[in-house]
C-alpha atoms as a PDB file:
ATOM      1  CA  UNK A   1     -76.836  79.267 -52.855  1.00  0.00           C
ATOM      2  CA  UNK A   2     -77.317  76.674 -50.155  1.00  0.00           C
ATOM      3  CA  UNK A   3     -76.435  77.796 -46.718  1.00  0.00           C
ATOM      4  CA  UNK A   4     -74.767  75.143 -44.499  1.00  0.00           C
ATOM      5  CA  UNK A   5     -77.204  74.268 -41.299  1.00  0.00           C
ATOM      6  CA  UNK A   6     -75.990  75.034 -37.747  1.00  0.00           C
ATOM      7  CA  UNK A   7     -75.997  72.528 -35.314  1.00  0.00           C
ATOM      8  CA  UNK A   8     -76.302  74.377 -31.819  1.00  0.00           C
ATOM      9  CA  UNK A   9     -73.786  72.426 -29.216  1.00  0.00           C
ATOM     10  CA  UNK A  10     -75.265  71.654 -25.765  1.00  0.00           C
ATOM     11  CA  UNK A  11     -73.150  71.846 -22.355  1.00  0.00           C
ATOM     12  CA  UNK A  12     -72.664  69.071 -20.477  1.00  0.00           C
ATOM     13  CA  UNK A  13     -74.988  69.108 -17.589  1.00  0.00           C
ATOM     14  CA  UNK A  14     -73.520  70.027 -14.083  1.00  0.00           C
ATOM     15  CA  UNK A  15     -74.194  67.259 -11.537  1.00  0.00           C
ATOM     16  CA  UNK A  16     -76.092  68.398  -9.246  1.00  0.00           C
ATOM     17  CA  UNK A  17     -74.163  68.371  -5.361  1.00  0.00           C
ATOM     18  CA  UNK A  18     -76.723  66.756  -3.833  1.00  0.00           C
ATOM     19  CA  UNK A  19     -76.843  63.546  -5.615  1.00  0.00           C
ATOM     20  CA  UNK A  20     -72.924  63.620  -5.930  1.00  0.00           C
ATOM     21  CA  UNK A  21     -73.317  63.450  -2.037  1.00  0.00           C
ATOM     22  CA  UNK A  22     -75.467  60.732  -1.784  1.00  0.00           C
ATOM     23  CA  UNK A  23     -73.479  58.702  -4.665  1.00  0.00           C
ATOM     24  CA  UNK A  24     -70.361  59.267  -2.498  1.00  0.00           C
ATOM     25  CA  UNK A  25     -72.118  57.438   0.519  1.00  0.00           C
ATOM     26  CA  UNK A  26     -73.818  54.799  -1.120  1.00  0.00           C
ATOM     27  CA  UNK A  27     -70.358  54.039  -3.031  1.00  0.00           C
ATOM     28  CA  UNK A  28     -68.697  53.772   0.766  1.00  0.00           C
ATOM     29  CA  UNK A  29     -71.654  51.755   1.954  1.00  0.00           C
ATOM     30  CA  UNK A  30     -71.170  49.203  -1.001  1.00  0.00           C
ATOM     31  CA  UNK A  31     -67.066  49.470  -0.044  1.00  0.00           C
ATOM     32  CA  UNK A  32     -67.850  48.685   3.247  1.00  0.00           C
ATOM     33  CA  UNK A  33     -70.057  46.241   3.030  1.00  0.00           C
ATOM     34  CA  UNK A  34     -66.972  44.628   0.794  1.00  0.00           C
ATOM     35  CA  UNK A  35     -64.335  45.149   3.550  1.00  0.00           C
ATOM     36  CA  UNK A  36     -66.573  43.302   6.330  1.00  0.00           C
ATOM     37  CA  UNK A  37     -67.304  40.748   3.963  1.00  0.00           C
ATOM     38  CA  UNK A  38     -63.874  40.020   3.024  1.00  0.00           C
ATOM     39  CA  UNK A  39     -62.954  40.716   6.970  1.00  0.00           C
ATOM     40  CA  UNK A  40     -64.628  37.882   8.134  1.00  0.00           C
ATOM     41  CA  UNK A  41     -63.989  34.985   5.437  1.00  0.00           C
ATOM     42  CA  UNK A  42     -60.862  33.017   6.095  1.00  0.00           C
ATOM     43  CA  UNK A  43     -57.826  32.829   5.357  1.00  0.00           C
ATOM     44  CA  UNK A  44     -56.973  35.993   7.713  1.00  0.00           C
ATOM     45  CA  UNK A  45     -54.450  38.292   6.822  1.00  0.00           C
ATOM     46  CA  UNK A  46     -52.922  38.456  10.387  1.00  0.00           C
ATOM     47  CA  UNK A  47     -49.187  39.280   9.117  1.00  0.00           C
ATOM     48  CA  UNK A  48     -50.129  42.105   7.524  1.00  0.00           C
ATOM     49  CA  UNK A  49     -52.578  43.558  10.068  1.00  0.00           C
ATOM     50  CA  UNK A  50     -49.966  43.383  12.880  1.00  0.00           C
ATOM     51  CA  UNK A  51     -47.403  45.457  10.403  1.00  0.00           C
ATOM     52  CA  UNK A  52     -50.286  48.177  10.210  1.00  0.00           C
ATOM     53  CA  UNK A  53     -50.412  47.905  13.658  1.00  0.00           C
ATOM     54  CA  UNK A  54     -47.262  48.861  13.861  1.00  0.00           C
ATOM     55  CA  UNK A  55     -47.353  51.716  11.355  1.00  0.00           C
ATOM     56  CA  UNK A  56     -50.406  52.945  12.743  1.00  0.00           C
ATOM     57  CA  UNK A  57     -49.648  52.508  16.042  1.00  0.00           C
ATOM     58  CA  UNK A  58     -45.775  52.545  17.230  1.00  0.00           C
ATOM     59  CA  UNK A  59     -44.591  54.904  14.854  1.00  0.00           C
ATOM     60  CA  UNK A  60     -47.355  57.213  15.667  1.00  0.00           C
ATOM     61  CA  UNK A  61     -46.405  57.164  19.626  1.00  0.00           C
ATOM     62  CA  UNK A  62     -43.536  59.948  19.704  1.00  0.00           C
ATOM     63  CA  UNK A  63     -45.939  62.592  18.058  1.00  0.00           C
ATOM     64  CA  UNK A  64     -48.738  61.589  20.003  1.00  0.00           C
ATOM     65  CA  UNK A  65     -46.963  62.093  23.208  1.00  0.00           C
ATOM     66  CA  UNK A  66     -45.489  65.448  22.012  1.00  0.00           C
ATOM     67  CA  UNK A  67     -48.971  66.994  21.047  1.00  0.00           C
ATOM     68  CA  UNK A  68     -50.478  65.400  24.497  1.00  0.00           C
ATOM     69  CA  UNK A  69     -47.992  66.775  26.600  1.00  0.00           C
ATOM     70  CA  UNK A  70     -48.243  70.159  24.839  1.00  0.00           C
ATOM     71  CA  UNK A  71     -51.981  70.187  25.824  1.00  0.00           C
ATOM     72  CA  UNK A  72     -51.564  69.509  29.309  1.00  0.00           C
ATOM     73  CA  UNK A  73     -48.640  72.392  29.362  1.00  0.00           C
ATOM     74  CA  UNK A  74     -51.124  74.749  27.870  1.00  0.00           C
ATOM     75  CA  UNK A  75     -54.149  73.347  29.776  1.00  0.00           C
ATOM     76  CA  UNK A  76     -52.136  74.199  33.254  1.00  0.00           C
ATOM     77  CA  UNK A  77     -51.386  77.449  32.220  1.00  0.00           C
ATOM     78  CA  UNK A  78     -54.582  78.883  31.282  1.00  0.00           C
ATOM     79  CA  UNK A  79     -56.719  76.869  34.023  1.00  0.00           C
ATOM     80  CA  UNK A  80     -54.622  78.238  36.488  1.00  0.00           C
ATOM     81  CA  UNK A  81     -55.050  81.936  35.733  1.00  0.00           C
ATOM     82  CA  UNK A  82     -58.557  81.173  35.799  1.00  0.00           C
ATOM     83  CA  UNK A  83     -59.394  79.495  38.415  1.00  0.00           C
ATOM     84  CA  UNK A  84     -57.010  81.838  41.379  1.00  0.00           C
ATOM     85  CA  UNK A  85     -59.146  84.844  39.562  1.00  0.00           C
ATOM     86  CA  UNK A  86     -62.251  82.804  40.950  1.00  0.00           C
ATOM     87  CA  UNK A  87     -60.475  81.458  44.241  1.00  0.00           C
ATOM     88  CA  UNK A  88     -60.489  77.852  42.892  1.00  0.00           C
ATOM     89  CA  UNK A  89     -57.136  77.109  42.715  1.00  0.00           C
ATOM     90  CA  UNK A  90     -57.556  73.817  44.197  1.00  0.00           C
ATOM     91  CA  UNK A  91     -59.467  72.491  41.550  1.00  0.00           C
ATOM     92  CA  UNK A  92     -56.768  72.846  39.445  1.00  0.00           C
ATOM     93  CA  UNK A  93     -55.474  68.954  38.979  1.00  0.00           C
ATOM     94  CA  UNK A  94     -59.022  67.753  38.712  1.00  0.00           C
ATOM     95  CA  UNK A  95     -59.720  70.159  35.844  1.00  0.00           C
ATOM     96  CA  UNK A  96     -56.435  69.298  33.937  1.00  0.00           C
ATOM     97  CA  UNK A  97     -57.142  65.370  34.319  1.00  0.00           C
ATOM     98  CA  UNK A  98     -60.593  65.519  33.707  1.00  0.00           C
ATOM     99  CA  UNK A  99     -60.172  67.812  30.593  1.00  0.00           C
ATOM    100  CA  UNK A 100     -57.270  66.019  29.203  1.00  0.00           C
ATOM    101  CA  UNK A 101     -58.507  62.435  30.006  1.00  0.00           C
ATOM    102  CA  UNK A 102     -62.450  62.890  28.734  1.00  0.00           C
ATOM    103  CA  UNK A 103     -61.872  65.264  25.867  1.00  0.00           C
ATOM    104  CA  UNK A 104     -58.811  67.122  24.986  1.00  0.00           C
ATOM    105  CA  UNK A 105     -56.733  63.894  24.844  1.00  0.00           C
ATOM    106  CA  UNK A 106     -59.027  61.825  22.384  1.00  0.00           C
ATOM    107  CA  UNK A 107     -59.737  64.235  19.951  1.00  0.00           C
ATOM    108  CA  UNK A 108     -56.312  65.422  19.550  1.00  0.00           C
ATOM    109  CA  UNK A 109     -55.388  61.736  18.935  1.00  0.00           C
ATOM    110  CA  UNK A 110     -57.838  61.489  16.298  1.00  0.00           C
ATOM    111  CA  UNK A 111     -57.074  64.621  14.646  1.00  0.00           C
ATOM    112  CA  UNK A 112     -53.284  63.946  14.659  1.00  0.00           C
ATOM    113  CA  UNK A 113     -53.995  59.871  13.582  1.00  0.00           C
ATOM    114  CA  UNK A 114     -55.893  61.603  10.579  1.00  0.00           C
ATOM    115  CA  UNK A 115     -53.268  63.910   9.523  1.00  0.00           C
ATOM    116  CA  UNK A 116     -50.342  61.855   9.817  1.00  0.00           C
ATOM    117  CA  UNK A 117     -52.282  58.148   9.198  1.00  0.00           C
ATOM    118  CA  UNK A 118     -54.901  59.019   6.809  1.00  0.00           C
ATOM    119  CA  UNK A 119     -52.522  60.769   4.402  1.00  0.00           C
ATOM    120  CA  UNK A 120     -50.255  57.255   4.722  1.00  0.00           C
ATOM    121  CA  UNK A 121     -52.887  55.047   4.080  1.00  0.00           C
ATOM    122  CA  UNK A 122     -54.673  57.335   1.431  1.00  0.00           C
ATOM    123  CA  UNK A 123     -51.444  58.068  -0.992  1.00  0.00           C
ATOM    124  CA  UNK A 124     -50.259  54.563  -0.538  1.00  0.00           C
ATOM    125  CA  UNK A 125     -53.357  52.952  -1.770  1.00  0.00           C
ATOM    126  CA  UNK A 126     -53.806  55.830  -4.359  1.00  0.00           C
ATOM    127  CA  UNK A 127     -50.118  55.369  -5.656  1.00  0.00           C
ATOM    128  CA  UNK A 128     -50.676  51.570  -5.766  1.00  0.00           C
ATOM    129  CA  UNK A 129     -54.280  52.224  -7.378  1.00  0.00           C
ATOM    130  CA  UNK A 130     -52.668  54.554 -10.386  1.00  0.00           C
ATOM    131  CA  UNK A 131     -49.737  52.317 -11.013  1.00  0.00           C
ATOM    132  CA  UNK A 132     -52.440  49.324 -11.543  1.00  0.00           C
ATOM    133  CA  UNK A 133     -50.555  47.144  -8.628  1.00  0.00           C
ATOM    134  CA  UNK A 134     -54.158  46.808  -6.968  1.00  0.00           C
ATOM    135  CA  UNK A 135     -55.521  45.058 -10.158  1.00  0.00           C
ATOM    136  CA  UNK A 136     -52.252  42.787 -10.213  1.00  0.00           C
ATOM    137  CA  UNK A 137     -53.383  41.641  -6.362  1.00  0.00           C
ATOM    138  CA  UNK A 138     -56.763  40.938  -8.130  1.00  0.00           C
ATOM    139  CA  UNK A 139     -55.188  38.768 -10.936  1.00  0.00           C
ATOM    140  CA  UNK A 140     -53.254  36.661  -8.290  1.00  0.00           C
ATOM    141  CA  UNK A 141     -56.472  36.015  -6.785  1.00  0.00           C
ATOM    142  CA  UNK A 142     -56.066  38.220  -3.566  1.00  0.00           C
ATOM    143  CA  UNK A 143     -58.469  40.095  -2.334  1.00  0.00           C
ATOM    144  CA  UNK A 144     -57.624  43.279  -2.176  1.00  0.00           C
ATOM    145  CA  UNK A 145     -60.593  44.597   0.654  1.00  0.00           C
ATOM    146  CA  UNK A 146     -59.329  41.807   2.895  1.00  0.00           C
ATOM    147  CA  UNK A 147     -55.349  42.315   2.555  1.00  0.00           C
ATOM    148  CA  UNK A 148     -55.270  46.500   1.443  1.00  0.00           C
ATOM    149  CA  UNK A 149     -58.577  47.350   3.441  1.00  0.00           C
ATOM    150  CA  UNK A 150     -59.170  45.176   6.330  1.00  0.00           C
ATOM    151  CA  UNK A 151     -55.860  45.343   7.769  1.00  0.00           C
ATOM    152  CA  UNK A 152     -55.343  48.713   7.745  1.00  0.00           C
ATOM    153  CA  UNK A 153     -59.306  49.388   9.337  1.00  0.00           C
ATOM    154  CA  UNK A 154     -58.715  47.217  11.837  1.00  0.00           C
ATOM    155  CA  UNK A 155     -55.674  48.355  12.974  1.00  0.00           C
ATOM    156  CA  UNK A 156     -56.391  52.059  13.317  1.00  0.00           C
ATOM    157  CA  UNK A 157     -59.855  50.901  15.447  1.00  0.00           C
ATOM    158  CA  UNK A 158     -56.989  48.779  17.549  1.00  0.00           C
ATOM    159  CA  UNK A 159     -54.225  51.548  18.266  1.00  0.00           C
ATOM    160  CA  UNK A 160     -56.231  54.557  18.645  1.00  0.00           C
ATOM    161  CA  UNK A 161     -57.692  53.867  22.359  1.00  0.00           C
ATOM    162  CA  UNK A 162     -53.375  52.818  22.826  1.00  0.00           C
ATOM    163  CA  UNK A 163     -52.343  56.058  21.648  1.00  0.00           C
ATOM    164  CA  UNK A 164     -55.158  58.209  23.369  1.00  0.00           C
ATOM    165  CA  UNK A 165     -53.661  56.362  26.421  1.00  0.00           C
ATOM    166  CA  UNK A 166     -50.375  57.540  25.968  1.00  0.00           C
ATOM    167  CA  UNK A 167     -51.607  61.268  25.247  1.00  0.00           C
ATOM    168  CA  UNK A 168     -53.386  61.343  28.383  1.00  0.00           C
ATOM    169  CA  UNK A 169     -50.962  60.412  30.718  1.00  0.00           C
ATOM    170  CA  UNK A 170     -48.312  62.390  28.752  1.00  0.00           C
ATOM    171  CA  UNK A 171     -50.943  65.735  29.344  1.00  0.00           C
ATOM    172  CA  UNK A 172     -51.694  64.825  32.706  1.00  0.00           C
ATOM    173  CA  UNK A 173     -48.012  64.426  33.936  1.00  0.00           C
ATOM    174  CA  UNK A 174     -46.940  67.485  31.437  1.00  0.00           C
ATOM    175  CA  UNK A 175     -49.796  69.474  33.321  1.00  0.00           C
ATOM    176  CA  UNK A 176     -48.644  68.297  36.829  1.00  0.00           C
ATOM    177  CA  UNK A 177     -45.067  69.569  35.438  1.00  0.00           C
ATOM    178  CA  UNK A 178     -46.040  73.283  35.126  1.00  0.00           C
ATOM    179  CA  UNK A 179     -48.340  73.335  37.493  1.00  0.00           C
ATOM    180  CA  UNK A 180     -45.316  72.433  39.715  1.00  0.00           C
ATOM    181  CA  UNK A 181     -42.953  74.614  37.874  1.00  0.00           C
ATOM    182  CA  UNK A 182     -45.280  77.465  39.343  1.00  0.00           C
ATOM    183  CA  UNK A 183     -46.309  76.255  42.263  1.00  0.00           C
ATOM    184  CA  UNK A 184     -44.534  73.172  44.058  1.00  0.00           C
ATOM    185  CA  UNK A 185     -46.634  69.789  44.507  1.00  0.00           C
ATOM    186  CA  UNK A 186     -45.999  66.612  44.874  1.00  0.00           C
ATOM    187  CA  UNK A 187     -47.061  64.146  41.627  1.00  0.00           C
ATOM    188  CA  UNK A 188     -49.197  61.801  44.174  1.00  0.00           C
ATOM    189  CA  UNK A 189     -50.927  64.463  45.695  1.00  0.00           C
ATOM    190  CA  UNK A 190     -51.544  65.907  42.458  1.00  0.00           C
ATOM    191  CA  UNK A 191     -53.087  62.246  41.212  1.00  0.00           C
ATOM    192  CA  UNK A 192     -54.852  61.743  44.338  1.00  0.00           C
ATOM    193  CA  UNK A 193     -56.801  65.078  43.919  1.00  0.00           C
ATOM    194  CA  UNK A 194     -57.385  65.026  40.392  1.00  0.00           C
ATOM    195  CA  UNK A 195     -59.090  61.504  40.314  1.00  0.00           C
ATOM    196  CA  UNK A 196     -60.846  62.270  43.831  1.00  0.00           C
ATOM    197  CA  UNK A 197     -64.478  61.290  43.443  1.00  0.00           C
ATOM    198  CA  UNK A 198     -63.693  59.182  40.045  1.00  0.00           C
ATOM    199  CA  UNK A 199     -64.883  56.899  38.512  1.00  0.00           C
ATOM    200  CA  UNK A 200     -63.889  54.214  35.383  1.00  0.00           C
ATOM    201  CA  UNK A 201     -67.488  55.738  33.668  1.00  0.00           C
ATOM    202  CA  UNK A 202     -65.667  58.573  33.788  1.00  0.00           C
ATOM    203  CA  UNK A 203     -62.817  57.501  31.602  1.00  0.00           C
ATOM    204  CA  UNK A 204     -63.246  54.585  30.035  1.00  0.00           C
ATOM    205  CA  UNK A 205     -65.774  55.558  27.212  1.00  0.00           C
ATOM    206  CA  UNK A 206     -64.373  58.870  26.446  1.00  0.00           C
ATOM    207  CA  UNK A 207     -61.019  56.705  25.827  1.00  0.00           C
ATOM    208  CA  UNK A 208     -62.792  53.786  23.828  1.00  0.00           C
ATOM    209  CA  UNK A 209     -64.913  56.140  21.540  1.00  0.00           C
ATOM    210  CA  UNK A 210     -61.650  56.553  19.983  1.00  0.00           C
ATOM    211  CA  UNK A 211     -62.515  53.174  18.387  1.00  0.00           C
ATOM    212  CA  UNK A 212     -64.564  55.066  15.950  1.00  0.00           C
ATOM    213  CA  UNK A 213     -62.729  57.510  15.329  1.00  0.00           C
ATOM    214  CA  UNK A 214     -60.480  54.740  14.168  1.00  0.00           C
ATOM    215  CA  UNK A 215     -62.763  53.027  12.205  1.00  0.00           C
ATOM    216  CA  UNK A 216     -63.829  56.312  10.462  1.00  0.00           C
ATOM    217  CA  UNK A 217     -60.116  57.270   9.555  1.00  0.00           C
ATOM    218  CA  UNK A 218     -59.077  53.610   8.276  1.00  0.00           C
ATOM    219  CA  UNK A 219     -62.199  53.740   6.175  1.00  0.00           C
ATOM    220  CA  UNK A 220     -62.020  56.940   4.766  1.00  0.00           C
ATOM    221  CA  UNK A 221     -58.624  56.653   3.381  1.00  0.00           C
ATOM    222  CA  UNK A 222     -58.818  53.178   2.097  1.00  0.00           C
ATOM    223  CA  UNK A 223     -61.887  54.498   0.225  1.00  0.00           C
ATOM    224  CA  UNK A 224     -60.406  57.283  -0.815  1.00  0.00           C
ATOM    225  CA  UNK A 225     -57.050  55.499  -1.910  1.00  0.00           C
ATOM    226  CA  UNK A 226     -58.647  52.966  -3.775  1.00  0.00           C
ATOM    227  CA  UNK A 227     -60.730  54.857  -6.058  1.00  0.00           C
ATOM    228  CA  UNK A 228     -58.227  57.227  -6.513  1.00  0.00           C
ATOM    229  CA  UNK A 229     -57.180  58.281 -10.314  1.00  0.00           C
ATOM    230  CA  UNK A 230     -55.528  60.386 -12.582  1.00  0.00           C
ATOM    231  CA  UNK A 231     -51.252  59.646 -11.810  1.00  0.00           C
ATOM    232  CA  UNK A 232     -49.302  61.807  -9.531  1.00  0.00           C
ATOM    233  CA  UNK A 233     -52.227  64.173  -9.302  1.00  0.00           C
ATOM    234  CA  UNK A 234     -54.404  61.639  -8.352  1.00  0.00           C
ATOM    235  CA  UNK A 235     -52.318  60.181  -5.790  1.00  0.00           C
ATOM    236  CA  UNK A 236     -51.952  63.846  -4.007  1.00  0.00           C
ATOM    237  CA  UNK A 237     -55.775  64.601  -4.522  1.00  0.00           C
ATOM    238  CA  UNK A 238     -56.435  61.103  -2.020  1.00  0.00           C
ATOM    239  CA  UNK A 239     -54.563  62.058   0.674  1.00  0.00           C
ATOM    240  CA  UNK A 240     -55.526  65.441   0.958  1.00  0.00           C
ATOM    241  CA  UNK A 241     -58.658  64.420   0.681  1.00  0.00           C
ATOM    242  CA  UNK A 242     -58.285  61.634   3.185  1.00  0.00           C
ATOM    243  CA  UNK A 243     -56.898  64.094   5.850  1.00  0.00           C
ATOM    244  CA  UNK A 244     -60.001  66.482   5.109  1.00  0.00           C
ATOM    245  CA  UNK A 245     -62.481  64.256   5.504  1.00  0.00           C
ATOM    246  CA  UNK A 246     -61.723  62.102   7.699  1.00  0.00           C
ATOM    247  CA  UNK A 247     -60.755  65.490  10.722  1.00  0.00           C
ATOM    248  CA  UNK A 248     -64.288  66.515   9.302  1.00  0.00           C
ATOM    249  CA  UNK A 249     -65.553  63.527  10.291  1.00  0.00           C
ATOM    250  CA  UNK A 250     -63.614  62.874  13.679  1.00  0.00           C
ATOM    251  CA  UNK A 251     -65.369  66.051  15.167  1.00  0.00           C
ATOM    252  CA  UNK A 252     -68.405  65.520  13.946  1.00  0.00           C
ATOM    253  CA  UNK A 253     -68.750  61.845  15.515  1.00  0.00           C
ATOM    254  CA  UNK A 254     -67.215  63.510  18.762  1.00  0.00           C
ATOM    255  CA  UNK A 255     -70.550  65.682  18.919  1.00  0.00           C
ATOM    256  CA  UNK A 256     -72.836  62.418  19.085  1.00  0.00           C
ATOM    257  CA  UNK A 257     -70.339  60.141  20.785  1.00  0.00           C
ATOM    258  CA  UNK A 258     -70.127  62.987  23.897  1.00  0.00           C
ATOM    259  CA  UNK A 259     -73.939  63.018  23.829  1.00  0.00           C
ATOM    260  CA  UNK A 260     -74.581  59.284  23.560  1.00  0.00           C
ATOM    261  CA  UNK A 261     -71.948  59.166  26.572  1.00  0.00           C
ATOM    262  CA  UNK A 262     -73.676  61.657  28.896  1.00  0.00           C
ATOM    263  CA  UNK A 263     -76.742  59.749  27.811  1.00  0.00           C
ATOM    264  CA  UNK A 264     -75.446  56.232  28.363  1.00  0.00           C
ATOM    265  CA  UNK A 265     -73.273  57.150  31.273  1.00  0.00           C
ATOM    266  CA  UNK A 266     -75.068  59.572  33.298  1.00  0.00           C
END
C-alpha cells in the first residue's frame, strides 16, 4: 500500500522593514528625479500650474487665517498670565509677534496645507491612478510628472510662504485683539513694540523655510497618489497616507530648518 508523499508548504517570507524603508526612498528619489526632469524640458505646463496655484493657494486662505488668528488669541492669553506673574508684562507684543511670526505661524501653515492639500492632491492622483486615466495621459503622449506632478510641486513651494503671510498677520492682529480686549492699547503702539529691535533676519527665513515644507507636501502626495492601487481602498489608503507623512515630515524638517537658521542667521 503506497502512501501518498507530503509536500511541506513554505510561508512567504516577511519583508523585512528596513529594506521596505529604503525601497520607499530610493522609489521617491527615482520619482523625483522624474518630476525635475520633466520640470525643466519645454513645453511648460503654465495653465495648469497657475490653477494649482489657485487650489493650493486661494482656497486654502480662509482656513489659514482662521487657525492663525486662533493662535495669536490663544498665544495672548497664556503669555499674558505668564509674563504679569514674572512682572514682564511689557514684553507681551514682542513675545506674541515674535512667536507667531518665527514659529507658531509657519508650522501651523504647513500642518494645515498637509491636511487639507495633501489629502487633495493624494486622492485625486490616486482616484485618477485606479481608474487608469494616468496611463490614458501617457498614451496621448503627455507626460504625466510634468502636467500631474510638476504643477502641483511647484505650486505648494509657491503659496506656502503667501499663506504663512496671511497667518501671521492674522495671529499678530488676533493677539493685539485680546490683548486689547483685556487691557486697552493702541494697534501702532502694539506694532511699534513688538518689532522694536527687529530685524528682516528675523523674519524672513522662518517665513521662506515654508518653501520646503511645500516642496515636501507636493511631493509626498503626488508620490503617494501615483503609485496608489487597489480601487476605492486604494484611493483612501493615499491620502491618509499623504496627510501622515507628509505632517511627519513637516516637523521633522522644522527641527533642521530652525537649526540651520540659528546657524546661518545668528
Amino acid at each position: 500500500m503506497s502512501s501518498t508523499p507530503q509536500v511541506a508548504l513554505s510561508e512567504p517570507a516577511t519583508p523585512n522593514p528596513i529594506v521596505s524603508f529604503l525601497a520607499w526612498f530610493g522609489e521617491l528619489g527615482v520619482f523625483l528625479w522624474r518630476v525635475v526632469t520633466s520640470a525643466i524640458t519645454p513645453p511648460y505646463e503654465f495653465a495648469e500650474f497657475f490653477r494649482q496655484l489657485d487650489e493650493v493657494g486661494s482656497k486654502s486662505l480662509p482656513l489659514i487665517a482662521a487657525a492663525g488668528g486662533a493662535i495669536g488669541v490663544v498665544l495672548a492669553l497664556e503669555t499674558r498670565n505668564s509674563l504679569v506673574r514674572f512682572g514682564a508684562k511689557s514684553l507681551l507684543p514682542t513675545t506674541i509677534i515674535f512667536s507667531v511670526i518665527t514659529e507658531m505661524g509657519p508650522i501651523i501653515t504647513g500642518l494645515i496645507v498637509s491636511g487639507r492639500v495633501g489629502a487633495g492632491i493624494g486622492a485625486e492622483l490616486a482616484a485618477m491612478r485606479v481608474t487608469e486615466q494616468i496611463d490614458a495621459i501617457e498614451a496621448s503622449a503627455v507626460n504625466p510628472y510634468k502636467l500631474l506632478a510638476a504643477t502641483r510641486i511647484l505650486a505648494c513651494i509657491v503659496a506656502m510662504p503667501l499663506l504663512t503671510l496671511v497667518a501671521s498677520a492674522c495671529g499678530v492682529f488676533m493677539g493685539w485683539v485680546a490683548a486689547t480686549l483685556i487691557e486697552p492699547v493702541s494697534l501702532t503702539h502694539f506694532i511699534s513694540v513688538g518689532f522694536k529691535g527687529a530685524s528682516f533676519k528675523d523674519f524672513l527665513p522662518p517665513t521662506f523655510k515654508t518653501s520646503v515644507y511645500g516642496f515636501i507636501i507636493g511631493t509626498i502626495a503626488c508620490f503617494t497618489g501615483m503609485r496608489a492601487k487597489g480601487g476605492a481602498a486604494g484611493v483612501g489608503n493615499a491620502a491618509t497616507t499623504s496627510v501622515v507623512l507628509s505632517s511627519l515630515f513637516v516637523i521633522l524638517s522644522d527641527v533642521i530648518l530652525v537649526k540651520l537658521i540659528l546657524i546661518l542667521f545668528p
